[in-house]
PDB file of N, CA and C in Angstrom:
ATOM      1  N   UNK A   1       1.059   5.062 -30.449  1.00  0.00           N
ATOM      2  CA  UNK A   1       1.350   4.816 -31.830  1.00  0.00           C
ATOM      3  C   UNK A   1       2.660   4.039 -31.908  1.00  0.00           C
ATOM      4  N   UNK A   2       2.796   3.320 -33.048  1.00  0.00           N
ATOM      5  CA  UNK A   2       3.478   2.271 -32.773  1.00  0.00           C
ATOM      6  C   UNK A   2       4.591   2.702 -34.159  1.00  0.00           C
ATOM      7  N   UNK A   3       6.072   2.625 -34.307  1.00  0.00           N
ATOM      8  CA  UNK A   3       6.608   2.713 -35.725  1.00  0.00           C
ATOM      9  C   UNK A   3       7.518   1.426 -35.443  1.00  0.00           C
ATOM     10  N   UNK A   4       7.437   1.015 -36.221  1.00  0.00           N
ATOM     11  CA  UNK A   4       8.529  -0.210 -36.317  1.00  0.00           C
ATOM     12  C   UNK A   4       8.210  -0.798 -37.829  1.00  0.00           C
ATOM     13  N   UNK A   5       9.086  -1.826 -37.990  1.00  0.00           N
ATOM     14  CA  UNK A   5       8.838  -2.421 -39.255  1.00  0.00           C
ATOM     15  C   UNK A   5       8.079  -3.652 -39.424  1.00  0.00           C
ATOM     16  N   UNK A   6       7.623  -3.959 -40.681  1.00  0.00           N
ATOM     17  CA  UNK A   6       6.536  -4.922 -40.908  1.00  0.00           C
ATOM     18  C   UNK A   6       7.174  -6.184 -40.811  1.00  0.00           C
ATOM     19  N   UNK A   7       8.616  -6.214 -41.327  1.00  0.00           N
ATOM     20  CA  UNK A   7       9.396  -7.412 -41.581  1.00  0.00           C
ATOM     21  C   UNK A   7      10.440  -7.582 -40.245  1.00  0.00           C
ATOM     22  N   UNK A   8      10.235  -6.893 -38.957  1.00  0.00           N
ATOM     23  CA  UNK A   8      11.380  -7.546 -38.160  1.00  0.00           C
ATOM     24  C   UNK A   8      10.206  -6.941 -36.852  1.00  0.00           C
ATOM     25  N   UNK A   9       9.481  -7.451 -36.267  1.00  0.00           N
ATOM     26  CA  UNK A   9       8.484  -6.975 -35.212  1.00  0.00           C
ATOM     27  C   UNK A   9       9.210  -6.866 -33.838  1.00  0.00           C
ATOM     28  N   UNK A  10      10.451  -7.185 -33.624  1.00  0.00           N
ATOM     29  CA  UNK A  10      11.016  -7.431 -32.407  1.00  0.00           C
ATOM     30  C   UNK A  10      11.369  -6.404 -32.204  1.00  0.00           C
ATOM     31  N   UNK A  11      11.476  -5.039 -33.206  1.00  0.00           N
ATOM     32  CA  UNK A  11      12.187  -3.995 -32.662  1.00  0.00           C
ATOM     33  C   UNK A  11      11.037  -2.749 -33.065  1.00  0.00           C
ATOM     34  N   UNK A  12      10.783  -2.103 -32.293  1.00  0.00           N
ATOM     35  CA  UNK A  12       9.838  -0.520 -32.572  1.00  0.00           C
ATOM     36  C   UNK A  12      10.056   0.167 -31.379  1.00  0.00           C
ATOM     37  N   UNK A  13       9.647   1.608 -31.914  1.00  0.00           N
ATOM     38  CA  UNK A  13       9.081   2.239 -31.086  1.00  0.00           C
ATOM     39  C   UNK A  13       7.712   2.811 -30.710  1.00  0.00           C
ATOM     40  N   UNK A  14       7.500   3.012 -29.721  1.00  0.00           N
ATOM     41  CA  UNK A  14       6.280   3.711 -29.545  1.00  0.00           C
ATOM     42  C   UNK A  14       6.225   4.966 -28.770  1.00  0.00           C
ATOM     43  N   UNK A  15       5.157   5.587 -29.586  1.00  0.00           N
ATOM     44  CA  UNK A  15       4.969   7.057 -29.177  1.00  0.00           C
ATOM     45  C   UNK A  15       3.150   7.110 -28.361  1.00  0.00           C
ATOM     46  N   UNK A  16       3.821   7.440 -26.989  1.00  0.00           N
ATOM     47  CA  UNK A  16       2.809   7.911 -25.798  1.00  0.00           C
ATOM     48  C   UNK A  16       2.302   9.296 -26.040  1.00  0.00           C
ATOM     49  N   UNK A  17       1.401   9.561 -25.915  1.00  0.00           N
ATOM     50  CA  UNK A  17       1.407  10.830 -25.736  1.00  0.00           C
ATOM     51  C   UNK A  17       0.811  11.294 -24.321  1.00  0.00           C
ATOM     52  N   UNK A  18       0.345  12.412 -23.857  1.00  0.00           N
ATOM     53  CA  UNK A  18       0.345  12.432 -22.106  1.00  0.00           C
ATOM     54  C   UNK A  18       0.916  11.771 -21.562  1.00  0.00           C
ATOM     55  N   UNK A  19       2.089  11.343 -21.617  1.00  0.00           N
ATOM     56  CA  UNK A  19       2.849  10.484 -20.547  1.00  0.00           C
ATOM     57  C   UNK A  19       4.216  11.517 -20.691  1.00  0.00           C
ATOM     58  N   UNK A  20       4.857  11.379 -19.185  1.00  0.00           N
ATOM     59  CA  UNK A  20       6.130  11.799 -19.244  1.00  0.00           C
ATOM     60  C   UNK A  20       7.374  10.911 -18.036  1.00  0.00           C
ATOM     61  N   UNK A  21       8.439  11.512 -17.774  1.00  0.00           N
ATOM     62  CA  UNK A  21       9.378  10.381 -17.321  1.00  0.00           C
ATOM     63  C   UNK A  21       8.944  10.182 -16.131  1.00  0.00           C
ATOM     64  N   UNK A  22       7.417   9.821 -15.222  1.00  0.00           N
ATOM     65  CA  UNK A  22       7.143   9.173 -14.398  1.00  0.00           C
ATOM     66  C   UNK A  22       7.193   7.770 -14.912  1.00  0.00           C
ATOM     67  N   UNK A  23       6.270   8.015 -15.686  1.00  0.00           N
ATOM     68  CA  UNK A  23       5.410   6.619 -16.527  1.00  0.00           C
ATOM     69  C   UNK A  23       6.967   5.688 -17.446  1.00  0.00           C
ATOM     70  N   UNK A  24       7.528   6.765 -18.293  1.00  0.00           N
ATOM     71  CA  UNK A  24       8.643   6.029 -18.670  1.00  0.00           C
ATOM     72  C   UNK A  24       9.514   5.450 -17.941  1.00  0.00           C
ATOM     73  N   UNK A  25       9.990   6.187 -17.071  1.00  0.00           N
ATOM     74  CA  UNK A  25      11.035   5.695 -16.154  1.00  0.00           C
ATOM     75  C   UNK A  25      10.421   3.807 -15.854  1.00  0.00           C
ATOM     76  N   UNK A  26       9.466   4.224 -15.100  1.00  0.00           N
ATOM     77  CA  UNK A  26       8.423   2.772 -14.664  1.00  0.00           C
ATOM     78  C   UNK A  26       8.628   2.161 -15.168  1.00  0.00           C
ATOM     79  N   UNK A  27       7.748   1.947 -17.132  1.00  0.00           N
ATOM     80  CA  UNK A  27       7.979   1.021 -17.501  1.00  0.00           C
ATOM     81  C   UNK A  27       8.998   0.648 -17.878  1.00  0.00           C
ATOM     82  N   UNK A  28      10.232   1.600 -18.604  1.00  0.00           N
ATOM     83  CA  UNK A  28      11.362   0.977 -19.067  1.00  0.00           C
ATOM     84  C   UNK A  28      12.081  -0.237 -17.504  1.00  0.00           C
ATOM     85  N   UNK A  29      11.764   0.456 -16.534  1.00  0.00           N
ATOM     86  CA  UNK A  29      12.260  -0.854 -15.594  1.00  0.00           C
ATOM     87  C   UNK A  29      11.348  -1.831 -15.336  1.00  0.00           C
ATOM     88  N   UNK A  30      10.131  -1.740 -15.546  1.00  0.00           N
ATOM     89  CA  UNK A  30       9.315  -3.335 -15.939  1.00  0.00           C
ATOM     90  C   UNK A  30      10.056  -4.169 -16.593  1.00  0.00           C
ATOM     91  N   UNK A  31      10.710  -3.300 -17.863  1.00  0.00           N
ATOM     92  CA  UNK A  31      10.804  -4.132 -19.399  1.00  0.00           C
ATOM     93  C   UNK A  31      12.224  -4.407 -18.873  1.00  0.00           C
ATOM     94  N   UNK A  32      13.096  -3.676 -18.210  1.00  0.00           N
ATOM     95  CA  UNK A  32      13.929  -4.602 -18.020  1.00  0.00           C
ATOM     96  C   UNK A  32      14.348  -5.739 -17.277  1.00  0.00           C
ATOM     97  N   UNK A  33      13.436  -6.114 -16.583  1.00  0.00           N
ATOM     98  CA  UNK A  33      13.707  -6.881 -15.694  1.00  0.00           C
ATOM     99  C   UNK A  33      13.122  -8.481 -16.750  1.00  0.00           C
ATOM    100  N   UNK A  34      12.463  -8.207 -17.718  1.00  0.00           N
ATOM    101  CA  UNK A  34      12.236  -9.404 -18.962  1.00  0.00           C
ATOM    102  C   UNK A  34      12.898 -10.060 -19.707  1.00  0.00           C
ATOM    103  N   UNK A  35      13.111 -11.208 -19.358  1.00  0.00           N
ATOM    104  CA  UNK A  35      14.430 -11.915 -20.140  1.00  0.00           C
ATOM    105  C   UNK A  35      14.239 -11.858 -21.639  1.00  0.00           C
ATOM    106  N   UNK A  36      13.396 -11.209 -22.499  1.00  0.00           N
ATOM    107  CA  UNK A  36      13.210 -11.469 -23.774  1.00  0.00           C
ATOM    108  C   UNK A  36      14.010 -10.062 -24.400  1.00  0.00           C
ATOM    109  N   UNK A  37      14.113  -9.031 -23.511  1.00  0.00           N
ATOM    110  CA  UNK A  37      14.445  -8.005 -24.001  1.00  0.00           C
ATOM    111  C   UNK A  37      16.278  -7.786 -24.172  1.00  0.00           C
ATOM    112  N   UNK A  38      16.354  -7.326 -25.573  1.00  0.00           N
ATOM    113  CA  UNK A  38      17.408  -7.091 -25.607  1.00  0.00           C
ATOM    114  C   UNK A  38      18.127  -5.687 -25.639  1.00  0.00           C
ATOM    115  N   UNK A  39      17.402  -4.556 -25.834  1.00  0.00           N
ATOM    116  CA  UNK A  39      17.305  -2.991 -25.693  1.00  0.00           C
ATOM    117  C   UNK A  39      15.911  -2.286 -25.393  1.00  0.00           C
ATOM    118  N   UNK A  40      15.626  -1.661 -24.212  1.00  0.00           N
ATOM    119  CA  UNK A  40      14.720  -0.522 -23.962  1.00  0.00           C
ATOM    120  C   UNK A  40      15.548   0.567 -23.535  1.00  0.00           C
ATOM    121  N   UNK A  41      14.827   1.917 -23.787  1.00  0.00           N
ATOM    122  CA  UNK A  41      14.762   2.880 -23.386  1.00  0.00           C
ATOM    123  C   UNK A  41      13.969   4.172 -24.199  1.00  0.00           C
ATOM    124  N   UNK A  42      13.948   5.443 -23.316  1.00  0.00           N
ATOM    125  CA  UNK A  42      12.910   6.296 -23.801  1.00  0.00           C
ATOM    126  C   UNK A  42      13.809   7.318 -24.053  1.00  0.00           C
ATOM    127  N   UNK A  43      12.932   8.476 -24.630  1.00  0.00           N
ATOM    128  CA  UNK A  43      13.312   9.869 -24.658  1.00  0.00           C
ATOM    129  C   UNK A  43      11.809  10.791 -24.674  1.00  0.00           C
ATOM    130  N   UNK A  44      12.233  11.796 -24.117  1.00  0.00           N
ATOM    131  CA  UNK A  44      11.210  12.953 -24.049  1.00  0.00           C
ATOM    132  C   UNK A  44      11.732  13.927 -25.481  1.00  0.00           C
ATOM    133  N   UNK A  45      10.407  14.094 -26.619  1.00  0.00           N
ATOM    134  CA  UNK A  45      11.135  14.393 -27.374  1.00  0.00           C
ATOM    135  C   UNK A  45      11.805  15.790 -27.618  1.00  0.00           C
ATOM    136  N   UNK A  46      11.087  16.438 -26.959  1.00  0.00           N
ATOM    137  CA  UNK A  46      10.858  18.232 -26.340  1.00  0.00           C
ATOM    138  C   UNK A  46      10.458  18.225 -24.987  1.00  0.00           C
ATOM    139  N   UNK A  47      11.067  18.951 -24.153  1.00  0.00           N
ATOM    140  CA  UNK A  47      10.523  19.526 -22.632  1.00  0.00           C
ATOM    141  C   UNK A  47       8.903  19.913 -22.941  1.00  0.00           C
ATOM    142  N   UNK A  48       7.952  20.385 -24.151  1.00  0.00           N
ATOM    143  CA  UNK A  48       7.106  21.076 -24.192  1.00  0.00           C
ATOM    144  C   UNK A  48       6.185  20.383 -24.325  1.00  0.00           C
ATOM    145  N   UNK A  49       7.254  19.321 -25.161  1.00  0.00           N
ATOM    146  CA  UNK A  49       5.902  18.005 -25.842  1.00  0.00           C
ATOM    147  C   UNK A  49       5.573  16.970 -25.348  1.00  0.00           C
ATOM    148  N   UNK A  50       4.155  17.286 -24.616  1.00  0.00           N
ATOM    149  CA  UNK A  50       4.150  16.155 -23.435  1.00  0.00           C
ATOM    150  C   UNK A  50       3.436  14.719 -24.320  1.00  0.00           C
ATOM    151  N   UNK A  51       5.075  13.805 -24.432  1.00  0.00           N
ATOM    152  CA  UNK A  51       5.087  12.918 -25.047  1.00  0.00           C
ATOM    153  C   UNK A  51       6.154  11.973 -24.949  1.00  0.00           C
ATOM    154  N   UNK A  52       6.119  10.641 -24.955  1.00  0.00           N
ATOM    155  CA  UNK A  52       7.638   9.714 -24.813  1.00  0.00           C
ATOM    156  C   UNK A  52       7.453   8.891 -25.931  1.00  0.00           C
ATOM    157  N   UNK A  53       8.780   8.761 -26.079  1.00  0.00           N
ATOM    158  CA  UNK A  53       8.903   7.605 -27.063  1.00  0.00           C
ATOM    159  C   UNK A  53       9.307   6.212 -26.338  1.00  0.00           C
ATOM    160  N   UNK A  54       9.310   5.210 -26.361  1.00  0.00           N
ATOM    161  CA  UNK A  54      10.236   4.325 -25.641  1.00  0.00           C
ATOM    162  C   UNK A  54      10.365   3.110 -26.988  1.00  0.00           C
ATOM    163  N   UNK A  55      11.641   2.528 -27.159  1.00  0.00           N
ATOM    164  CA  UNK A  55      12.035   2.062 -27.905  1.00  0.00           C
ATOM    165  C   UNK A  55      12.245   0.428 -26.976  1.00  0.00           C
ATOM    166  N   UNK A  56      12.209  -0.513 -27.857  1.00  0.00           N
ATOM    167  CA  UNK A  56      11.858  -1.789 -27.142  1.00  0.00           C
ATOM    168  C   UNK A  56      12.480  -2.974 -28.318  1.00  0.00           C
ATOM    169  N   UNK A  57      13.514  -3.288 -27.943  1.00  0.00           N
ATOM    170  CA  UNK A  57      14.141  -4.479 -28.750  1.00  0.00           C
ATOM    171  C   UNK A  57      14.058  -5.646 -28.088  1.00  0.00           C
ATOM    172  N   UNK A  58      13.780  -6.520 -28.978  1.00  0.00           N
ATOM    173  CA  UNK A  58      13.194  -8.215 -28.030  1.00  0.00           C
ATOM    174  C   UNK A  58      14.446  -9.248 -28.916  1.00  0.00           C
ATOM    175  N   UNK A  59      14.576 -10.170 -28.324  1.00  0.00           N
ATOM    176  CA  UNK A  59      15.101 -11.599 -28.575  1.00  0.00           C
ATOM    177  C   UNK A  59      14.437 -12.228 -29.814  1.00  0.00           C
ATOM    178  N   UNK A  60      12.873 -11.698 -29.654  1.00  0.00           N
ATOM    179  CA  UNK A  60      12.727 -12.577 -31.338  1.00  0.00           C
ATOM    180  C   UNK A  60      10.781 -12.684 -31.095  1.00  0.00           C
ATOM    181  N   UNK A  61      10.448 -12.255 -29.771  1.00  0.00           N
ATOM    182  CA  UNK A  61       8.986 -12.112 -29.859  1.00  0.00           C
ATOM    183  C   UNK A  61       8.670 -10.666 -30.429  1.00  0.00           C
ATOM    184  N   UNK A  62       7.419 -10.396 -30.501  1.00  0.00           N
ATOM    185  CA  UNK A  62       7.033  -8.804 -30.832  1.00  0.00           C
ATOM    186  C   UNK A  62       6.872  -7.999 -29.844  1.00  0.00           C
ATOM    187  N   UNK A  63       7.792  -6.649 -30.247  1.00  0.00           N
ATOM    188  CA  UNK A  63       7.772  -5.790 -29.246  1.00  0.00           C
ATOM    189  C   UNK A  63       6.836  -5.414 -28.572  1.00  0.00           C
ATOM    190  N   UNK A  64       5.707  -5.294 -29.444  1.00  0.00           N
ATOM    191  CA  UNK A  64       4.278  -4.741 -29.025  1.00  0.00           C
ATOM    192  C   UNK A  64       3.752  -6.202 -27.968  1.00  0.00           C
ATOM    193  N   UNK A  65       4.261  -7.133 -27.857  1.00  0.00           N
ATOM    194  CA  UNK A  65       3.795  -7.856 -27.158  1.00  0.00           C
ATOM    195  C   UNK A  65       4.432  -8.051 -25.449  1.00  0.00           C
ATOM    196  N   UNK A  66       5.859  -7.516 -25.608  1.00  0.00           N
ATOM    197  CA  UNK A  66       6.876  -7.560 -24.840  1.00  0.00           C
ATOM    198  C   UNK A  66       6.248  -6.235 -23.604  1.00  0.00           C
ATOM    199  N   UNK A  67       6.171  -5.146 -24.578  1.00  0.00           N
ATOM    200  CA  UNK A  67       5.713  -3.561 -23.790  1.00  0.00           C
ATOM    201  C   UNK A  67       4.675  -4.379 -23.084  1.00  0.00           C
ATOM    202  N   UNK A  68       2.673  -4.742 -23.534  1.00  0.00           N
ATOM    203  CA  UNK A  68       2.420  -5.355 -22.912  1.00  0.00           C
ATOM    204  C   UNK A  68       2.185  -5.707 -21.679  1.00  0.00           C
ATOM    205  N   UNK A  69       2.833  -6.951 -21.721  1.00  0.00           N
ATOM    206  CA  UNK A  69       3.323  -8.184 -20.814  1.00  0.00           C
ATOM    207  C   UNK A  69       4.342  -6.853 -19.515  1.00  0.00           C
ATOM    208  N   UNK A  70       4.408  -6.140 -19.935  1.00  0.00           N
ATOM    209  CA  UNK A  70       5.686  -5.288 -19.280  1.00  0.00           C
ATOM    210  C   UNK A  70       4.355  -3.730 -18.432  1.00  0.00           C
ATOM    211  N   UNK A  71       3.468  -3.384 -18.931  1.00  0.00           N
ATOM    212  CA  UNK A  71       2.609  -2.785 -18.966  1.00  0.00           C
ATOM    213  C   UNK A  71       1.458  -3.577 -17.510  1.00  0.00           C
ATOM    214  N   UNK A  72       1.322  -4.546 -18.205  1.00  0.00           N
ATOM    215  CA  UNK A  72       0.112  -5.572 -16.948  1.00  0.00           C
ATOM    216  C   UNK A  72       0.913  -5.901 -16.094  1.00  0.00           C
ATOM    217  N   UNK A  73       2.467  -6.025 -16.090  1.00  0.00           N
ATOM    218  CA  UNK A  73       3.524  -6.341 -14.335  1.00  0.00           C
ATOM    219  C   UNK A  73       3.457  -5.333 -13.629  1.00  0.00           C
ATOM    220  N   UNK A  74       3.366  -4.008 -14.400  1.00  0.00           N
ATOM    221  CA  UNK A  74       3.537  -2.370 -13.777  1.00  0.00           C
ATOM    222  C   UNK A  74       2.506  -2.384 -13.537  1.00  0.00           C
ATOM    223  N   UNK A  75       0.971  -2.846 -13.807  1.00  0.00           N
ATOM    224  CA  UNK A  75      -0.431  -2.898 -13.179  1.00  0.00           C
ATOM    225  C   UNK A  75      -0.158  -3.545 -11.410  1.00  0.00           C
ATOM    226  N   UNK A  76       0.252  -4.360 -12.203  1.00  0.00           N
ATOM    227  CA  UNK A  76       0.011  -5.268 -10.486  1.00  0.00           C
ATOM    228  C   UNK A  76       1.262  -4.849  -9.383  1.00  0.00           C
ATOM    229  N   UNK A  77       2.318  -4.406  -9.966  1.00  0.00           N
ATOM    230  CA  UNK A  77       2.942  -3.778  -8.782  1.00  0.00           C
ATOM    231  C   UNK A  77       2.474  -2.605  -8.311  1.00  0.00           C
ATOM    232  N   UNK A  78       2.156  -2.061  -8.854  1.00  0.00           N
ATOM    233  CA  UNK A  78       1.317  -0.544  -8.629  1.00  0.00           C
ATOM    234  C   UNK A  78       0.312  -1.145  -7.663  1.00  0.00           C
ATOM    235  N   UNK A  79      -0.399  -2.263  -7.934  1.00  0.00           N
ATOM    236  CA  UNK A  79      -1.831  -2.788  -7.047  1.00  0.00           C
ATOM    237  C   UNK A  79      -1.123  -2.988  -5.624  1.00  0.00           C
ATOM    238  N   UNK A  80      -0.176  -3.663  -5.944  1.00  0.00           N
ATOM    239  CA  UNK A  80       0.735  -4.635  -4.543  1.00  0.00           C
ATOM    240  C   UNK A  80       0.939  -3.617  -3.535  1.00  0.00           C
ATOM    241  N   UNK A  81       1.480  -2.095  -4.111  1.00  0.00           N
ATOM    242  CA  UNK A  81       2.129  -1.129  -3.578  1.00  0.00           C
ATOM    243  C   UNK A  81       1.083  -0.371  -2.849  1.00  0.00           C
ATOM    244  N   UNK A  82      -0.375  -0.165  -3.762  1.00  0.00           N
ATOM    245  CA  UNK A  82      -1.558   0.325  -3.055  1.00  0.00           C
ATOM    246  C   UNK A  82      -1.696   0.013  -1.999  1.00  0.00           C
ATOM    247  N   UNK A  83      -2.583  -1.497  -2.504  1.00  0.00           N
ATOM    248  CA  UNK A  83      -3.100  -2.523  -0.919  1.00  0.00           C
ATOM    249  C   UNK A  83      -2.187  -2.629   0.057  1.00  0.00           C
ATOM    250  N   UNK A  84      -0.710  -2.332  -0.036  1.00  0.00           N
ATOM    251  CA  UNK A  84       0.357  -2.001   1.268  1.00  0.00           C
ATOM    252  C   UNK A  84       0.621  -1.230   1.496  1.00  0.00           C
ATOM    253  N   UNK A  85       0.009   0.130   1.636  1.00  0.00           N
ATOM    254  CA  UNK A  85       0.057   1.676   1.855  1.00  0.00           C
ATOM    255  C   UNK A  85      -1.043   1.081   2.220  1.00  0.00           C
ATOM    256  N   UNK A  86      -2.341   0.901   1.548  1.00  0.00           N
ATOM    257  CA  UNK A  86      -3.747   0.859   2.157  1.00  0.00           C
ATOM    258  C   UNK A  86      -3.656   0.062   3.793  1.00  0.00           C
ATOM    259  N   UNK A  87      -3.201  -0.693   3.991  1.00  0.00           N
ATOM    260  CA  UNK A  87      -3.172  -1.289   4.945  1.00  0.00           C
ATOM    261  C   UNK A  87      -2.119  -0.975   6.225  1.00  0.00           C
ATOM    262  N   UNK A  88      -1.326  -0.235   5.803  1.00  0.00           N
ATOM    263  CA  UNK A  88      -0.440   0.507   6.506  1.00  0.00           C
ATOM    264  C   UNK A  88      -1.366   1.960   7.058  1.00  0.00           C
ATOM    265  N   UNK A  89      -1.848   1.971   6.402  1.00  0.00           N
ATOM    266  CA  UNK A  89      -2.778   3.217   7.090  1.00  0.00           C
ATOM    267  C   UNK A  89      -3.703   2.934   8.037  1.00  0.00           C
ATOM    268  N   UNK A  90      -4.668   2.020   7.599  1.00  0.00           N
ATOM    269  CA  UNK A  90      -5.601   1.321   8.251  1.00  0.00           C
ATOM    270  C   UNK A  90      -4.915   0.915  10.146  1.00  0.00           C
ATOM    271  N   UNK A  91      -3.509   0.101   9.860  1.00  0.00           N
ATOM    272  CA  UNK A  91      -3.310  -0.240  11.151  1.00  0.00           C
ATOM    273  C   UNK A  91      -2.624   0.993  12.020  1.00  0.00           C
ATOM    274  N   UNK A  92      -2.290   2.084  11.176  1.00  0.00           N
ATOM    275  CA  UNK A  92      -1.438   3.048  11.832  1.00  0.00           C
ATOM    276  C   UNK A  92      -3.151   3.628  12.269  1.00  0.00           C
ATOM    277  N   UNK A  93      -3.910   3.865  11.987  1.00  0.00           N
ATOM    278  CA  UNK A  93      -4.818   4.830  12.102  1.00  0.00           C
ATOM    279  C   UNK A  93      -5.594   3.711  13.411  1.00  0.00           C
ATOM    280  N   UNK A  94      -6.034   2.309  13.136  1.00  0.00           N
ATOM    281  CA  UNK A  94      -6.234   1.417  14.678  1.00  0.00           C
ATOM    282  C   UNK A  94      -5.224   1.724  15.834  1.00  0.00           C
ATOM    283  N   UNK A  95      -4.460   1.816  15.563  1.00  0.00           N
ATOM    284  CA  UNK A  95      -3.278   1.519  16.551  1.00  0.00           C
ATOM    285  C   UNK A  95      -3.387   3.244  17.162  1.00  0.00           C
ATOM    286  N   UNK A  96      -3.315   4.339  16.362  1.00  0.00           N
ATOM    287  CA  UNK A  96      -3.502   5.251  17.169  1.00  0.00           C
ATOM    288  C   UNK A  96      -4.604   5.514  17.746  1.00  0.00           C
ATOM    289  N   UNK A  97      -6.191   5.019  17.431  1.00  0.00           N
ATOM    290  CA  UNK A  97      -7.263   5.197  17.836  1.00  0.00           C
ATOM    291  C   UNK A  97      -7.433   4.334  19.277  1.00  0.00           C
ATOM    292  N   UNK A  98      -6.535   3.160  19.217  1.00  0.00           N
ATOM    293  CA  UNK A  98      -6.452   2.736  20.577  1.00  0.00           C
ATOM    294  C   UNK A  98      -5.361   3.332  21.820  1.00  0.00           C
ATOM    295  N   UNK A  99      -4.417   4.172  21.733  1.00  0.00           N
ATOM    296  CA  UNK A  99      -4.242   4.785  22.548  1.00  0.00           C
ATOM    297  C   UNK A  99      -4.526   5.970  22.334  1.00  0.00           C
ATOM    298  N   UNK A 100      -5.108   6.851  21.822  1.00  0.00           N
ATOM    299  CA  UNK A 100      -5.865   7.977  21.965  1.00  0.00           C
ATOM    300  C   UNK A 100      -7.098   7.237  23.178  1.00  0.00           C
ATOM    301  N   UNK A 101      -7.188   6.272  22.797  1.00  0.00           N
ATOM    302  CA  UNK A 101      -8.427   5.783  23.604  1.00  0.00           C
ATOM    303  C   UNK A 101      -7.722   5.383  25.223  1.00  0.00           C
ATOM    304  N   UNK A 102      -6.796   4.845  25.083  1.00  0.00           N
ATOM    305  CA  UNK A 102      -5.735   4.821  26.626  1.00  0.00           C
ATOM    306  C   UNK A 102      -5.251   5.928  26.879  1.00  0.00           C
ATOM    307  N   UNK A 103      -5.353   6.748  26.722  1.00  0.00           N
ATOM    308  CA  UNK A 103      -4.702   8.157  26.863  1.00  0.00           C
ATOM    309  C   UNK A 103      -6.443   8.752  27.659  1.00  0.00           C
ATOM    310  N   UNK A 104      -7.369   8.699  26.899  1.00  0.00           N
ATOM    311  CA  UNK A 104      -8.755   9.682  27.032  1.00  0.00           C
ATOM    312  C   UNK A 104      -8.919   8.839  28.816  1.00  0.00           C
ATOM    313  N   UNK A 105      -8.894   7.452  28.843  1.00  0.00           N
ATOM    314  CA  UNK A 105      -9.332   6.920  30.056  1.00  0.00           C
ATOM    315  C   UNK A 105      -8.485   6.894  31.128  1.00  0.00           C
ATOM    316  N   UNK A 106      -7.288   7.169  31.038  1.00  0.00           N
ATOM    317  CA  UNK A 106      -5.800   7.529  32.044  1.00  0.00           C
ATOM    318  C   UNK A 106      -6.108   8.781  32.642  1.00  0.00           C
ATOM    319  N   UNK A 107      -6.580   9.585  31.953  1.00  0.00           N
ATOM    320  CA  UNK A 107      -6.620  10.833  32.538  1.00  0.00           C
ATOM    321  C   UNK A 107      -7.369  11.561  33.269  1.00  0.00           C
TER     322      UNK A 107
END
């Protein structure tokens, strides 16, 4: 859910709900690394209430467009980070299957 105003779109907040400071933490450092932004950050509004707000001030585009753009970068680093764990496993798990395999014929 989105609150901000009708007449200045560069600045709102939005309210997550099921999300907590994994997800915030994340994106607020997506969003900062965006040259359009001129203030992010979140709050948890209660320990109980599993919910964030994160607040998002832009240069002069719309916030809701900024989060976003900030949202689909945290997609693909998340992907980047997979497929390089995925593949880190893959060769750790070859690499030991070949000397388990020099080990079985040594002996």
């Amino acid at each position: 859910m989105e609150h901000g105003s009708y007449s200045d779109q560069s600045k709102s907040t939005f309210s997550l709900a099921d999300e907590d400071h994994t997800f915030a933490n994340a994106v607020r450092f997506t969003l900062n690394q965006d040259p359009r932004l001129t203030f992010c950050g979140y709050s948890i509004p209660h320990p109980s209430d599993n919910r964030v707000n994160i607040r998002v001030q832009t240069t002069g585009d719309p916030a809701s467009e900024v989060l976003k753009d900030a949202c689909q970068e945290l997609m693909l680093m998340s992907q980047h980070v997979r497929n390089t764990f995925d593949k880190a496993v893959n060769d750790f798990k070859i690499k030991n299957s070949k000397t388990k395999k020099n080990m079985d014929t040594s002996s």
